[in-house]
N, C-alpha and C. Protein backbone atom coordinates (compact mmCIF):
# COMPACT_ATOMS: atom_id res chain seq x y z
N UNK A 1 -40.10 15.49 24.15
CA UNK A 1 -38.73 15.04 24.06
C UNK A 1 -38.60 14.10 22.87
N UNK A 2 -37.81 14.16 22.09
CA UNK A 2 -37.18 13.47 20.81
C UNK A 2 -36.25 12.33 21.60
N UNK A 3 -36.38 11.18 20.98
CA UNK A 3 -35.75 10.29 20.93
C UNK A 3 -34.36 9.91 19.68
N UNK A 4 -33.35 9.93 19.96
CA UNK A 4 -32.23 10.13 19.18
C UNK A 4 -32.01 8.73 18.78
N UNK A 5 -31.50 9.10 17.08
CA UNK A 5 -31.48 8.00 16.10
C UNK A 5 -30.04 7.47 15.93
N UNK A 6 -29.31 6.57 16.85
CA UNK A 6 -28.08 6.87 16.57
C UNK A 6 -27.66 5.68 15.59
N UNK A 7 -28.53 5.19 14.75
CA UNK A 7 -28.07 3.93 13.73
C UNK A 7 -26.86 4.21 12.95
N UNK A 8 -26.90 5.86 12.45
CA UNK A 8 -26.12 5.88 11.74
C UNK A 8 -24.81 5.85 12.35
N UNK A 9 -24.70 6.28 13.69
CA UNK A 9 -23.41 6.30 14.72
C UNK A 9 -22.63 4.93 14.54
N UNK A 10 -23.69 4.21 15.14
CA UNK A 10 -23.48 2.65 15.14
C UNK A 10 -22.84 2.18 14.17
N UNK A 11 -23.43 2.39 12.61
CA UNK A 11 -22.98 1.49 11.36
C UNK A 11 -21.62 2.45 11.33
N UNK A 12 -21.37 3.74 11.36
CA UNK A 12 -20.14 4.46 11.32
C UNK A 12 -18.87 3.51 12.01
N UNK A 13 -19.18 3.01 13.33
CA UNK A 13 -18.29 2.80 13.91
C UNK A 13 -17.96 0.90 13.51
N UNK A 14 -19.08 0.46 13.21
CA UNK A 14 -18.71 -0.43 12.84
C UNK A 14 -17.82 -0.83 11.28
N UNK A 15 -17.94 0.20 11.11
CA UNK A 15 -17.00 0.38 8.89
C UNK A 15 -15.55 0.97 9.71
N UNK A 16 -15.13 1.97 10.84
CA UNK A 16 -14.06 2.34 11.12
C UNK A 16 -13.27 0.99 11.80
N UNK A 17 -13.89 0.27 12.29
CA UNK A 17 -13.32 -0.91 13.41
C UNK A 17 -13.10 -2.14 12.14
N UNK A 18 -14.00 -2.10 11.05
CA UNK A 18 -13.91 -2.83 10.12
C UNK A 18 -12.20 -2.85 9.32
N UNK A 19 -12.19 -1.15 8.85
CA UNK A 19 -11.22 -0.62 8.28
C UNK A 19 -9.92 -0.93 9.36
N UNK A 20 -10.15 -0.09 10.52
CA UNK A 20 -8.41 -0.85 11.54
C UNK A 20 -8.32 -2.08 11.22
N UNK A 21 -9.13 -3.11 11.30
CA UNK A 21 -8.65 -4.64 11.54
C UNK A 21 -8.06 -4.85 10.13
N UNK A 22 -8.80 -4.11 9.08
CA UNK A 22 -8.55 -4.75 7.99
C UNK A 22 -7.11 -4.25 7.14
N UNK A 23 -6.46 -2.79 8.03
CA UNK A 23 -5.12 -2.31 8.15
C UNK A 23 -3.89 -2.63 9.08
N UNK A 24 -4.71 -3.13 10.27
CA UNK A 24 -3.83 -4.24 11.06
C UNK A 24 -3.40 -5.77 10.49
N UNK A 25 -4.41 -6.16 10.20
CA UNK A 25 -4.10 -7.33 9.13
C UNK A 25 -3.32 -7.24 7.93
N UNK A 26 -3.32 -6.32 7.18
CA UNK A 26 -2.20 -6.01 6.18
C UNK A 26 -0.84 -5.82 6.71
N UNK A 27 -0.64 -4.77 7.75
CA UNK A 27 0.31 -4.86 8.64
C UNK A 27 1.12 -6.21 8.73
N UNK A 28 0.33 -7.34 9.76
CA UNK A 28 0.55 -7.68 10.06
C UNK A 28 1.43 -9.64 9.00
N UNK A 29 0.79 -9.15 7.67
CA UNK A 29 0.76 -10.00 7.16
C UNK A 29 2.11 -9.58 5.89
N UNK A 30 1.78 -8.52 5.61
CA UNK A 30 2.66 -8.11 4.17
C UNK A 30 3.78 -6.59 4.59
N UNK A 31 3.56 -6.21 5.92
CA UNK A 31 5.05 -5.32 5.78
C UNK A 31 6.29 -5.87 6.95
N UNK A 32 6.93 -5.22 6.68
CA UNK A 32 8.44 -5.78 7.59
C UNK A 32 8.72 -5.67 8.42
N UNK A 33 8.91 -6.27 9.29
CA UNK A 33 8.85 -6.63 10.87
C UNK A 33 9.74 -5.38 11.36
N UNK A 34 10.04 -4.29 11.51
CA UNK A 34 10.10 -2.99 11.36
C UNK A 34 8.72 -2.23 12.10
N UNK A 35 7.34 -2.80 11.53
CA UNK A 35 6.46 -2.60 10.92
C UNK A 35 5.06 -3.24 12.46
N UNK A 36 5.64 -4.18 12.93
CA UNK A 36 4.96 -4.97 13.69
C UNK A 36 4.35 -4.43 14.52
N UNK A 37 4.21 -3.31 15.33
CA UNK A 37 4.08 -2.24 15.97
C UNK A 37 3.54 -0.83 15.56
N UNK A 38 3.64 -0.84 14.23
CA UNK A 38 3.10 0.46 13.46
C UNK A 38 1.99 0.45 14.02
N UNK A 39 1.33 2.27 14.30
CA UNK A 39 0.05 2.77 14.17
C UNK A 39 -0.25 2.99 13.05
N UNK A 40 -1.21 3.49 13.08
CA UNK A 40 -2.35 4.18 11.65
C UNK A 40 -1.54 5.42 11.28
N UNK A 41 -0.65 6.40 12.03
CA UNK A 41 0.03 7.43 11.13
C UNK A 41 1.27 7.11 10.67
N UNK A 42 1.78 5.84 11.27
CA UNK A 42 2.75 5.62 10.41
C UNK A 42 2.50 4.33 9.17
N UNK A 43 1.54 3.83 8.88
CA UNK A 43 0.85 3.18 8.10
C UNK A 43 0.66 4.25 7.04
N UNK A 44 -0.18 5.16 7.80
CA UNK A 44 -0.93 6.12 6.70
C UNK A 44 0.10 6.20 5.18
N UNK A 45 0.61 7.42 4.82
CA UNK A 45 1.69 7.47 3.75
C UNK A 45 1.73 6.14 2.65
N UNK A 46 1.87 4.68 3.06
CA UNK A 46 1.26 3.94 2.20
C UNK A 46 0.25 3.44 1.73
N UNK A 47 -0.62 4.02 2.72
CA UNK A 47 -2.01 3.64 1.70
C UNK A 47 -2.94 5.20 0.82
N UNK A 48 -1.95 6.28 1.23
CA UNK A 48 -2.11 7.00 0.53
C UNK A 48 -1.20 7.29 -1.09
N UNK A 49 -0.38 6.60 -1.05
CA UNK A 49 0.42 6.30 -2.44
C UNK A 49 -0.60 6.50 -3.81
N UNK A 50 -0.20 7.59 -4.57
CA UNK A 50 -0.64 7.30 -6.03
C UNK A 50 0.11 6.46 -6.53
N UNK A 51 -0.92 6.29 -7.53
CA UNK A 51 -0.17 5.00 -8.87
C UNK A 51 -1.27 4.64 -9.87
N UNK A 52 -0.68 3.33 -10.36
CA UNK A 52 -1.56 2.86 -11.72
C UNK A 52 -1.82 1.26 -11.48
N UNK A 53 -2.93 1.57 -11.32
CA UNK A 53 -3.79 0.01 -11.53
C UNK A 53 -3.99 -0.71 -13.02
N UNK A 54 -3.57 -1.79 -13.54
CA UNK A 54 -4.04 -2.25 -14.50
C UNK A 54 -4.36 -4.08 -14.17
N UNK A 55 -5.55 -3.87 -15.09
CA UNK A 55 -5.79 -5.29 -14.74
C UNK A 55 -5.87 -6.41 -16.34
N UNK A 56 -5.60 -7.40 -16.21
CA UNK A 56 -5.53 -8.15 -17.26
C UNK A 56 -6.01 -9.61 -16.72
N UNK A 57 -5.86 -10.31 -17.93
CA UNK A 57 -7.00 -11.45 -17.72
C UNK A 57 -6.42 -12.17 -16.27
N UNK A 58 -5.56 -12.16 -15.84
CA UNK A 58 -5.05 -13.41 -14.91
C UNK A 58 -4.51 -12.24 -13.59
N UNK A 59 -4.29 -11.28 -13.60
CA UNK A 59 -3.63 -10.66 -12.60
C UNK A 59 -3.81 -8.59 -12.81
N UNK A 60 -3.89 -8.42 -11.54
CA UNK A 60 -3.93 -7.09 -11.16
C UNK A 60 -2.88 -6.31 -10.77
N UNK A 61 -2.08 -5.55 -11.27
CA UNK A 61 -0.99 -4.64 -10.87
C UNK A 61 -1.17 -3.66 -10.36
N UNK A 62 -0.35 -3.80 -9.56
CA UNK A 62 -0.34 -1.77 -8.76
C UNK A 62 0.76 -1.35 -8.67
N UNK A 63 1.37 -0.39 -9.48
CA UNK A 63 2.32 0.26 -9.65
C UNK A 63 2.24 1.59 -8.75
N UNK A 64 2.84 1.73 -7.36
CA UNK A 64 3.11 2.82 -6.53
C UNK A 64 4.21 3.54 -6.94
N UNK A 65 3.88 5.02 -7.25
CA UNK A 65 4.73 6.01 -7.30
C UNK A 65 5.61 6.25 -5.65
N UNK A 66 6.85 5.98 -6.01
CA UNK A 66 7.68 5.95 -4.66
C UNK A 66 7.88 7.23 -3.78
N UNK A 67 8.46 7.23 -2.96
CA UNK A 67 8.47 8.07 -1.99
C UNK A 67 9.30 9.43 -2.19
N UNK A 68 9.38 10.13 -1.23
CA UNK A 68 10.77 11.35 -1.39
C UNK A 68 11.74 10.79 -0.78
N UNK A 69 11.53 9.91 0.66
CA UNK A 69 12.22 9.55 1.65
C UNK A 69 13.08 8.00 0.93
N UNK A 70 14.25 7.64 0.56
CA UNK A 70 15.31 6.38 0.69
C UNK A 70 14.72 5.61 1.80
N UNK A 71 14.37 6.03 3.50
CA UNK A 71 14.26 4.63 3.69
C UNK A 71 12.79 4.44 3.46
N UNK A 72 11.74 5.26 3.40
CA UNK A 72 10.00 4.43 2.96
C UNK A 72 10.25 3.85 1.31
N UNK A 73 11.67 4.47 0.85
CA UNK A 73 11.31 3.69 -0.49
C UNK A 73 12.05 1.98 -0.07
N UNK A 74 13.03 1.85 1.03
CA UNK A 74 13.40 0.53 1.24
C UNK A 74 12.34 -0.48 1.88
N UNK A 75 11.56 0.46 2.22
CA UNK A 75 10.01 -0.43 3.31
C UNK A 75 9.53 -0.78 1.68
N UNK A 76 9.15 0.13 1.15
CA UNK A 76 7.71 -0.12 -0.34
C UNK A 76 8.69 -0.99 -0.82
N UNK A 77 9.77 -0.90 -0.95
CA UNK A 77 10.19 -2.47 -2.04
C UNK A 77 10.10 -3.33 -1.31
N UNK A 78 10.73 -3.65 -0.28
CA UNK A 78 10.32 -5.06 0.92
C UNK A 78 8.78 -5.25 0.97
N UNK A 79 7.59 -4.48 1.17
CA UNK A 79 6.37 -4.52 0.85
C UNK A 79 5.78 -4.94 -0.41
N UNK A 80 6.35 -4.51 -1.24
CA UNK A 80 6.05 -5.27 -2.66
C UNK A 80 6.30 -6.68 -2.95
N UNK A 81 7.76 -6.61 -2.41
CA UNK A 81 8.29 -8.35 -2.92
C UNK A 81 7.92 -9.11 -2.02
N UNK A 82 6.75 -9.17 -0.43
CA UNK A 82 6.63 -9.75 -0.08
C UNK A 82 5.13 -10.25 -0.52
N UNK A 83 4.52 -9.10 -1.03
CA UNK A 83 3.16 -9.52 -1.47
C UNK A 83 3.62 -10.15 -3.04
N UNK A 84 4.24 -10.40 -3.20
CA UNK A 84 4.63 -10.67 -4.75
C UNK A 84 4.77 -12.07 -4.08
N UNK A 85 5.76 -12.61 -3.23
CA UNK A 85 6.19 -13.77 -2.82
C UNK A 85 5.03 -14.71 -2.00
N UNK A 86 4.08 -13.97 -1.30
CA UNK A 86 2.54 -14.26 -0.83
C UNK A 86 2.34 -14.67 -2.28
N UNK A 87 1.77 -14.20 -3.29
CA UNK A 87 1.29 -14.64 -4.33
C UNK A 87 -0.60 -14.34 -3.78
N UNK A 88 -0.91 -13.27 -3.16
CA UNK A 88 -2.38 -13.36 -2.98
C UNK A 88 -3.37 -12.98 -4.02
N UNK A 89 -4.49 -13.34 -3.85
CA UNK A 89 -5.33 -13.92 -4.94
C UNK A 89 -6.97 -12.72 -4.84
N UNK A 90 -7.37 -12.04 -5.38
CA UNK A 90 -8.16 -11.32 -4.86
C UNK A 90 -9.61 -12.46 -5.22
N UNK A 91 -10.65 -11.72 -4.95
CA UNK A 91 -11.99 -12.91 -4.92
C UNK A 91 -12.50 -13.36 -6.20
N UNK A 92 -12.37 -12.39 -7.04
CA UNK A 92 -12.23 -13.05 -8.29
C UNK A 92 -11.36 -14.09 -9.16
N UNK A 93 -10.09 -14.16 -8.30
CA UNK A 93 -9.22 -15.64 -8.39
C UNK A 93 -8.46 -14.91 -9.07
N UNK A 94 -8.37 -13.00 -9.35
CA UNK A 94 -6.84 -12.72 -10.27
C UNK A 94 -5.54 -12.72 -9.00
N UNK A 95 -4.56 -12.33 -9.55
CA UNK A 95 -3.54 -12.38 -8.27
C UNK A 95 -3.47 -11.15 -8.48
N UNK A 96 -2.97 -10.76 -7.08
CA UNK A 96 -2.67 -9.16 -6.93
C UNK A 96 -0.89 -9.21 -7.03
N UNK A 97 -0.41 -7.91 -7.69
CA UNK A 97 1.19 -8.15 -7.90
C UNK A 97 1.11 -6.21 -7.28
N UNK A 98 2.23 -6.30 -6.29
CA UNK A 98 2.47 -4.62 -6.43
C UNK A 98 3.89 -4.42 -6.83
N UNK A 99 4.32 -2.94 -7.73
CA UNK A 99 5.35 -2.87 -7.95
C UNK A 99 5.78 -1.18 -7.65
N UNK A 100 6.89 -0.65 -7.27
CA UNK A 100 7.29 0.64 -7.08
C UNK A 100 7.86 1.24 -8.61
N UNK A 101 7.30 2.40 -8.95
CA UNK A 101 7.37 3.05 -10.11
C UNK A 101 8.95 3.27 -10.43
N UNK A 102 9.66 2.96 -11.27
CA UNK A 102 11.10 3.34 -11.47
C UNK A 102 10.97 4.75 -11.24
N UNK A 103 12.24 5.08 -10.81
CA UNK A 103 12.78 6.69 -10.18
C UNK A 103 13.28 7.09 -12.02
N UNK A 104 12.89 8.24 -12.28
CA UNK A 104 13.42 8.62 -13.56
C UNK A 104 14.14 10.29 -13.01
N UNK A 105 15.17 10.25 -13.25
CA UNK A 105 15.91 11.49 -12.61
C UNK A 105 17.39 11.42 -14.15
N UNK A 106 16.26 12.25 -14.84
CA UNK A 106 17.20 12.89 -16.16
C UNK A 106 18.45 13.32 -16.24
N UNK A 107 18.55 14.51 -15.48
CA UNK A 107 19.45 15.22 -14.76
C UNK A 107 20.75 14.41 -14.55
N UNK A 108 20.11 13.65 -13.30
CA UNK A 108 21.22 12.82 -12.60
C UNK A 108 22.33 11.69 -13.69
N UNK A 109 21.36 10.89 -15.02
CA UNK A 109 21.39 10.23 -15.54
C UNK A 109 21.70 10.70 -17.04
N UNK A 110 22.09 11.83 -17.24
CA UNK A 110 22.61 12.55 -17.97
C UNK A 110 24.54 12.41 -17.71
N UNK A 111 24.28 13.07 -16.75
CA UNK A 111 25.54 12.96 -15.25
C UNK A 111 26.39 12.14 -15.40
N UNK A 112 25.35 10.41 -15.40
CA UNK A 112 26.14 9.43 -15.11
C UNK A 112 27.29 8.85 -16.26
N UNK A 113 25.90 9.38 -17.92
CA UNK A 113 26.32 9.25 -19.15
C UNK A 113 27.80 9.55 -19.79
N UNK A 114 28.13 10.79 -19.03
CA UNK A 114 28.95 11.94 -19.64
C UNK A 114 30.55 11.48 -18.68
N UNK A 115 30.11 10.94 -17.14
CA UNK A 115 31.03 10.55 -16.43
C UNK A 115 31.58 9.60 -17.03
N UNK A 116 30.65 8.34 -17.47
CA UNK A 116 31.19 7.07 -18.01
C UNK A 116 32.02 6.90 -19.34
């Protein structure tokens, strides 16, 4: 009889329990009381956001490409300007800033040109 190695089980579950707390805590700290109650699938969608990271001497940006949906794009701006208004600091002492990518809709803004 083999004796079963379950270390790797163990450290697994301890990085997943790591990861909830450390998505409950974001939750709980930087989105909108809307929000207070969120699970992990309705979380999900923002931490899957593309975008553009740039970093410079004093501070780190994250520019999120916005949503399809009007109201997750009214959550990501309330989410942004509250971590903007936090002012948090990552461990290297830069500040973290997030911002939502301007909507560029040609088309529409062509439209508006020709109306005005």
């Amino acid at each position: 009889m083999y004796e079963l190695d379950n270390r790797k089980d163990h450290t697994m579950t301890v990085f997943k329990i790591s990861l909830t707390n450390l998505v409950m805590w974001t939750r709980d700290h930087y989105f909108p009381q809307t929000y207070a109650h969120a699970t992990w699938e309705r979380l999900l969608p923002f931490f899957q956001l593309s975008g553009q990271i740039t970093v410079d001497q004093d501070v780190v940006s994250v520019t999120l490409r916005p949503f399809n949906d009007k109201r997750l794009n009214q959550d990501l701006t309330l989410l942004c300007e509250r971590v903007k208004k936090m002012a948090p600091r990552l461990p290297n002492g830069k500040q973290l800033l997030f911002a939502v990518e301007g909507v560029n809709r040609p088309v529409l803004d062509q439209h508006k040109q020709r109306v005005a």
